[in-house]
N, C-alpha and C. Protein backbone atom coordinates (compact mmCIF):
# COMPACT_ATOMS: atom_id res chain seq x y z
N UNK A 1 29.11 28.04 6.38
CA UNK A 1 29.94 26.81 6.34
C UNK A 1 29.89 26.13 7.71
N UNK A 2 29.23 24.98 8.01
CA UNK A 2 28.93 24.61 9.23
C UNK A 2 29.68 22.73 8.76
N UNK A 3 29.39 22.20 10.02
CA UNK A 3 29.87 20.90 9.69
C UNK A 3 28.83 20.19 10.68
N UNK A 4 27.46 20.70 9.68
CA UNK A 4 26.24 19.52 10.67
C UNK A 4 25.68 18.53 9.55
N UNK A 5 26.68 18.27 8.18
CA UNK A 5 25.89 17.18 7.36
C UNK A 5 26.81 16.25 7.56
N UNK A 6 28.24 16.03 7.71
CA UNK A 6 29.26 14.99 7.93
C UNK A 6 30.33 14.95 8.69
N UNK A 7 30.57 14.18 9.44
CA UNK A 7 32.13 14.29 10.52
C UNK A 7 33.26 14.38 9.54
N UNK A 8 33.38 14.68 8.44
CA UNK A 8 34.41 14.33 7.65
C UNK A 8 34.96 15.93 7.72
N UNK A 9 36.36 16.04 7.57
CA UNK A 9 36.93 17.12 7.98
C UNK A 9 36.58 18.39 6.54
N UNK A 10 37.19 17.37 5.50
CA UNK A 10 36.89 17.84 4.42
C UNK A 10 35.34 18.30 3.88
N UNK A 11 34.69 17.34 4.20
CA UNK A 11 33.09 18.00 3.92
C UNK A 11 32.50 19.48 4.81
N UNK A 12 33.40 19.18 6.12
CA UNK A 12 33.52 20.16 6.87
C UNK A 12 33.65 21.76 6.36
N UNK A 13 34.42 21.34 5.98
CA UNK A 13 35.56 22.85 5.44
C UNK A 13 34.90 23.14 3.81
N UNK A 14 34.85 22.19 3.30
CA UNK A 14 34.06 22.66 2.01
C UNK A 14 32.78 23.15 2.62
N UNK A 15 31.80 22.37 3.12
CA UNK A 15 30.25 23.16 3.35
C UNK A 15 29.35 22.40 2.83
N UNK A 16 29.81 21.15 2.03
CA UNK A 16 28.96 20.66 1.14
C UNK A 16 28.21 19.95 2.15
C-alpha cells in the first residue's frame, strides 16, 4: 500500500 499513483489521501490508504 504505497501512495505513488495519487496525492489523494483516500487513494492513499486504499492502494488503488
Amino acid at each position: 500500500m504505497r501512495g505513488d499513483y495519487r496525492e489523494d489521501s483516500l487513494v492513499t490508504t486504499a492502494g488503488f
